[in-house]
Protein backbone atom coordinates (compact mmCIF):
# COMPACT_ATOMS: atom_id res chain seq x y z
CA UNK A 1 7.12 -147.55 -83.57
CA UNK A 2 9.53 -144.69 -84.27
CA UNK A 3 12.27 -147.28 -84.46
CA UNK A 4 10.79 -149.80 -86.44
CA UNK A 5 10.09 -146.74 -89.18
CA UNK A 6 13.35 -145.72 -89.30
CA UNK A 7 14.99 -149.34 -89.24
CA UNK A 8 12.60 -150.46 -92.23
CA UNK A 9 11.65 -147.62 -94.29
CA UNK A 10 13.72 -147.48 -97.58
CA UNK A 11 14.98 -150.56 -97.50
CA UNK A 12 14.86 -152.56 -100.79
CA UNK A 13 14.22 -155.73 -101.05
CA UNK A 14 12.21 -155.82 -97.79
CA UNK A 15 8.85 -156.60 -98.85
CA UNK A 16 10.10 -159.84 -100.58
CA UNK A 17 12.32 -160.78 -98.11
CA UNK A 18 11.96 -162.52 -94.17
CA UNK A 19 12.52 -160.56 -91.58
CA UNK A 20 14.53 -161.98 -88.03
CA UNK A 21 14.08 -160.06 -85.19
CA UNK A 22 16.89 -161.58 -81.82
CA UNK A 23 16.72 -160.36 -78.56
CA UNK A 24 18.82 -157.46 -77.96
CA UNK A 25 21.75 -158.19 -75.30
CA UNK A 26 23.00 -154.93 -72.76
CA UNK A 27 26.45 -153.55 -74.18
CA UNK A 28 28.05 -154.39 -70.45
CA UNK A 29 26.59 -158.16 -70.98
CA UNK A 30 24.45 -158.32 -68.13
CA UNK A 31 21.51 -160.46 -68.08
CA UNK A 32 18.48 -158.89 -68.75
CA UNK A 33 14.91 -159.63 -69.59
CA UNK A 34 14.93 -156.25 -71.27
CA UNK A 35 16.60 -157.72 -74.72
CA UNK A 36 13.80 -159.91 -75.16
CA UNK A 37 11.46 -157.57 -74.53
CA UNK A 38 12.88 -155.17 -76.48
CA UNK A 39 13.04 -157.81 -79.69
CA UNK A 40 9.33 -158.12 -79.16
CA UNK A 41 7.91 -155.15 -79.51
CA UNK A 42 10.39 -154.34 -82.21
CA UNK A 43 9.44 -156.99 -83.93
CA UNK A 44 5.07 -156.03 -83.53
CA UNK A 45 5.86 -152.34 -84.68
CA UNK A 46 7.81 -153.83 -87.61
CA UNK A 47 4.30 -156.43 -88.70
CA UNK A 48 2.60 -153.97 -88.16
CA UNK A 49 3.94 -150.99 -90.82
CA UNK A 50 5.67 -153.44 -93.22
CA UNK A 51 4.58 -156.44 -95.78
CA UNK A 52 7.28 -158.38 -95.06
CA UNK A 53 7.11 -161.59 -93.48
CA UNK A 54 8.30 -162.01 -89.42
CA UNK A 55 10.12 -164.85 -88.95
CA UNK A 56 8.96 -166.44 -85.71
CA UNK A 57 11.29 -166.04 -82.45
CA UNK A 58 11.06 -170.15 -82.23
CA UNK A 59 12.30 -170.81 -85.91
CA UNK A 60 15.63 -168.94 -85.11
CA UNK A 61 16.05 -170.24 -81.87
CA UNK A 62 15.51 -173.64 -83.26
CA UNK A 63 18.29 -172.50 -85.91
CA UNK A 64 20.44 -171.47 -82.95
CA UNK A 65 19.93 -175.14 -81.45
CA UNK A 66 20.67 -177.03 -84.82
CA UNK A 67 23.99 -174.99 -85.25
CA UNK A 68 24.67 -176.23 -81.49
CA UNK A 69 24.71 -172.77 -79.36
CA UNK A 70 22.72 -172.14 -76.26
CA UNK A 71 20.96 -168.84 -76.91
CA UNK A 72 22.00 -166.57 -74.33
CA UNK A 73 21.61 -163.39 -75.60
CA UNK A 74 25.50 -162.44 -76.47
CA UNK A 75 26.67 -163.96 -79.63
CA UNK A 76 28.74 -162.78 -82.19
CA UNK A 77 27.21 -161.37 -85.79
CA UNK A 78 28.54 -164.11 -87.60
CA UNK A 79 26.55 -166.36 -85.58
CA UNK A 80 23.60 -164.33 -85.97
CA UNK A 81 23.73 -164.35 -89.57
CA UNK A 82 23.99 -167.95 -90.04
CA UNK A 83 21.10 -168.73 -87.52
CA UNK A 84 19.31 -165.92 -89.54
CA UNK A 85 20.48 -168.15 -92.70
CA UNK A 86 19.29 -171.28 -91.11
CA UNK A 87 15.65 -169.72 -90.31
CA UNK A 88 15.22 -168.56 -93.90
CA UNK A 89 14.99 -164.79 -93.19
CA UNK A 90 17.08 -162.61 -95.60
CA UNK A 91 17.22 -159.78 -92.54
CA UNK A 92 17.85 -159.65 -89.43
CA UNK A 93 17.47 -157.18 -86.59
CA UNK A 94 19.90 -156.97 -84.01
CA UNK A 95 21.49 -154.61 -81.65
CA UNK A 96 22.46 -153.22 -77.73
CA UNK A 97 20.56 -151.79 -75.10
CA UNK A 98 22.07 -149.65 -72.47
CA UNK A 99 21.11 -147.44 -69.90
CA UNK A 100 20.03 -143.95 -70.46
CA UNK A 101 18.88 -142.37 -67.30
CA UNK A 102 17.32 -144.27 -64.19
CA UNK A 103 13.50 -145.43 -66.17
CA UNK A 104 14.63 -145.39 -69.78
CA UNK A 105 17.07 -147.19 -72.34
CA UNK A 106 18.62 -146.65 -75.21
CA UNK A 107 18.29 -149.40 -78.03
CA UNK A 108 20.68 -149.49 -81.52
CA UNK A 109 19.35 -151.43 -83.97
CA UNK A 110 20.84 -152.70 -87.14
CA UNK A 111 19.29 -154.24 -89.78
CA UNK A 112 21.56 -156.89 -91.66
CA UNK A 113 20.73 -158.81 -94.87
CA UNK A 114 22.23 -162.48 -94.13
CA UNK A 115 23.49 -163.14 -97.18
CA UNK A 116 26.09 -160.54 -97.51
CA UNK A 117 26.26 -159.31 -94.43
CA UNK A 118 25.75 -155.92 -94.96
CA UNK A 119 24.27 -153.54 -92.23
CA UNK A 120 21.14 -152.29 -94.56
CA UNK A 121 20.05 -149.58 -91.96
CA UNK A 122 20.58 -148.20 -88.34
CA UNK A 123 18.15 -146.70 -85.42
CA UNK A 124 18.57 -145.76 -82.22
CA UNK A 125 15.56 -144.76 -79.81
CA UNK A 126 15.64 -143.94 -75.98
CA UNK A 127 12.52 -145.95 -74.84
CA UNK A 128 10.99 -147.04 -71.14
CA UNK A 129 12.27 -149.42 -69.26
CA UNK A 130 9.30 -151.65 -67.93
CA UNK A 131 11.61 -154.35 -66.75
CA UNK A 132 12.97 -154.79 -63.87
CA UNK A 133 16.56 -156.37 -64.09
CA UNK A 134 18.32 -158.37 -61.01
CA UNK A 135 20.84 -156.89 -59.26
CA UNK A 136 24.37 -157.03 -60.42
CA UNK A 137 26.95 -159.32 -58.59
CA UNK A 138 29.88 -157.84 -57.58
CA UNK A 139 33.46 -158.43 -59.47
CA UNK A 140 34.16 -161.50 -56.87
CA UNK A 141 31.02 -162.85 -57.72
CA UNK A 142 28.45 -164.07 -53.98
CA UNK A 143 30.52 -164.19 -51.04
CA UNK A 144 31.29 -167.99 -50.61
CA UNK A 145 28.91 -169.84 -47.72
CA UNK A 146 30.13 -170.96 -44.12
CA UNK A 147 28.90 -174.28 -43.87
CA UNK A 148 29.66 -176.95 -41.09
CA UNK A 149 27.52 -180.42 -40.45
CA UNK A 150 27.56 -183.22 -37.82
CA UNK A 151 26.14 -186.13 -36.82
CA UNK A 152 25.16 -187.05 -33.73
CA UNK A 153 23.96 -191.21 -32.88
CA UNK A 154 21.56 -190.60 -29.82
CA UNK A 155 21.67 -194.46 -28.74
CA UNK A 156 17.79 -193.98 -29.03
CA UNK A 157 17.18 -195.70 -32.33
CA UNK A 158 17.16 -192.16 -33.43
CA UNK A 159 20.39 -190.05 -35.01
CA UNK A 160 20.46 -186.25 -35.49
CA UNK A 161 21.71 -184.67 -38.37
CA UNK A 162 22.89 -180.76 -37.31
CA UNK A 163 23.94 -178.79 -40.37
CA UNK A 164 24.67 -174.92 -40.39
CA UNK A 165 24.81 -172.47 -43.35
CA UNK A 166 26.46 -169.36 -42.21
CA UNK A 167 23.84 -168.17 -40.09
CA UNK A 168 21.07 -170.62 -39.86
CA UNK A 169 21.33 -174.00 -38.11
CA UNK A 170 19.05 -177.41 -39.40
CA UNK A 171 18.77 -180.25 -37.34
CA UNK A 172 16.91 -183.36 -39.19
CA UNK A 173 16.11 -186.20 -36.63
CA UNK A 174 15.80 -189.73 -38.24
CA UNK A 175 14.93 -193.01 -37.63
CA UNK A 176 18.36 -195.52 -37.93
């Protein structure tokens, strides 16, 4: 709520004008849930104390989809204002999260009129993390799998299948 104050407050223009809220993407571009999360409850707290209208998370990413993008959280301003554009807000929210601590995050949000690009205001709040996010892959990415199969005819009417991933061995019997 504290955020949403000091990201709205003062700023003219605002009551007339749509307001676009994205989800927030972690300055080390990680995947997170937290950025959507984050976008969300911005977004409440900014209904909530301000007259201006919320544009709807699926307008922009429908605006995201008709400028052809997959939405994954990092995209550039530019892009941001035009889906923005394309939603018919005349501001949008957007911003990082990073860690601050081991239960909390910090979150910078700008406010941007889409027109001229201009950052209208900036906030930054140290809020809790109620997320958990997946673990991180190392630099080398998942160590690459040790996999080996054969097949074996039993003469039977019946062949056996014998694969092996790292580890663990499946046999599949089946009828030739």
């Amino acid at each position: 709520d504290k955020l949403a104050k000091r990201l709205v407050d003062g700023v003219d223009g605002l009551a007339q004008g749509k307001v676009a809220v994205l989800p927030f993407a972690f300055a080390d571009g990680r995947s997170s849930p937290g950025g959507r999360i984050v976008a969300e409850a911005l977004s409440t707290a900014i209904a909530e104390r301000d007259s201006s209208a919320l544009v709807e998370r699926t307008q922009v990413d429908a605006a995201m989809k008709e400028i052809s993008l997959s939405f994954t959280g990092a995209i550039s301003s530019g892009t941001a204002l035009k889906a923005g554009r394309l939603a018919g807000a005349r501001f949008l929210v957007l911003g990082t999260l990073s860690d601050d601590g081991e239960s909390k995050v910090l979150v910078n949000a700008r406010l941007i009129e889409t027109e001229s690009a201009v950052v209208r205001s900036a906030a930054k709040a140290s809020v809790k993390k109620t997320w958990r996010d997946l673990p991180a892959l190392d630099a080398t990415g998942p160590a690459p799998l040790k996999v080996s199969a054969a097949h074996v005819p039993s003469g039977l009417g019946t062949e056996l299948l014998v694969v092996q991933l790292d580890e663990r061995r499946v046999m599949v019997e089946y009828m030739n």
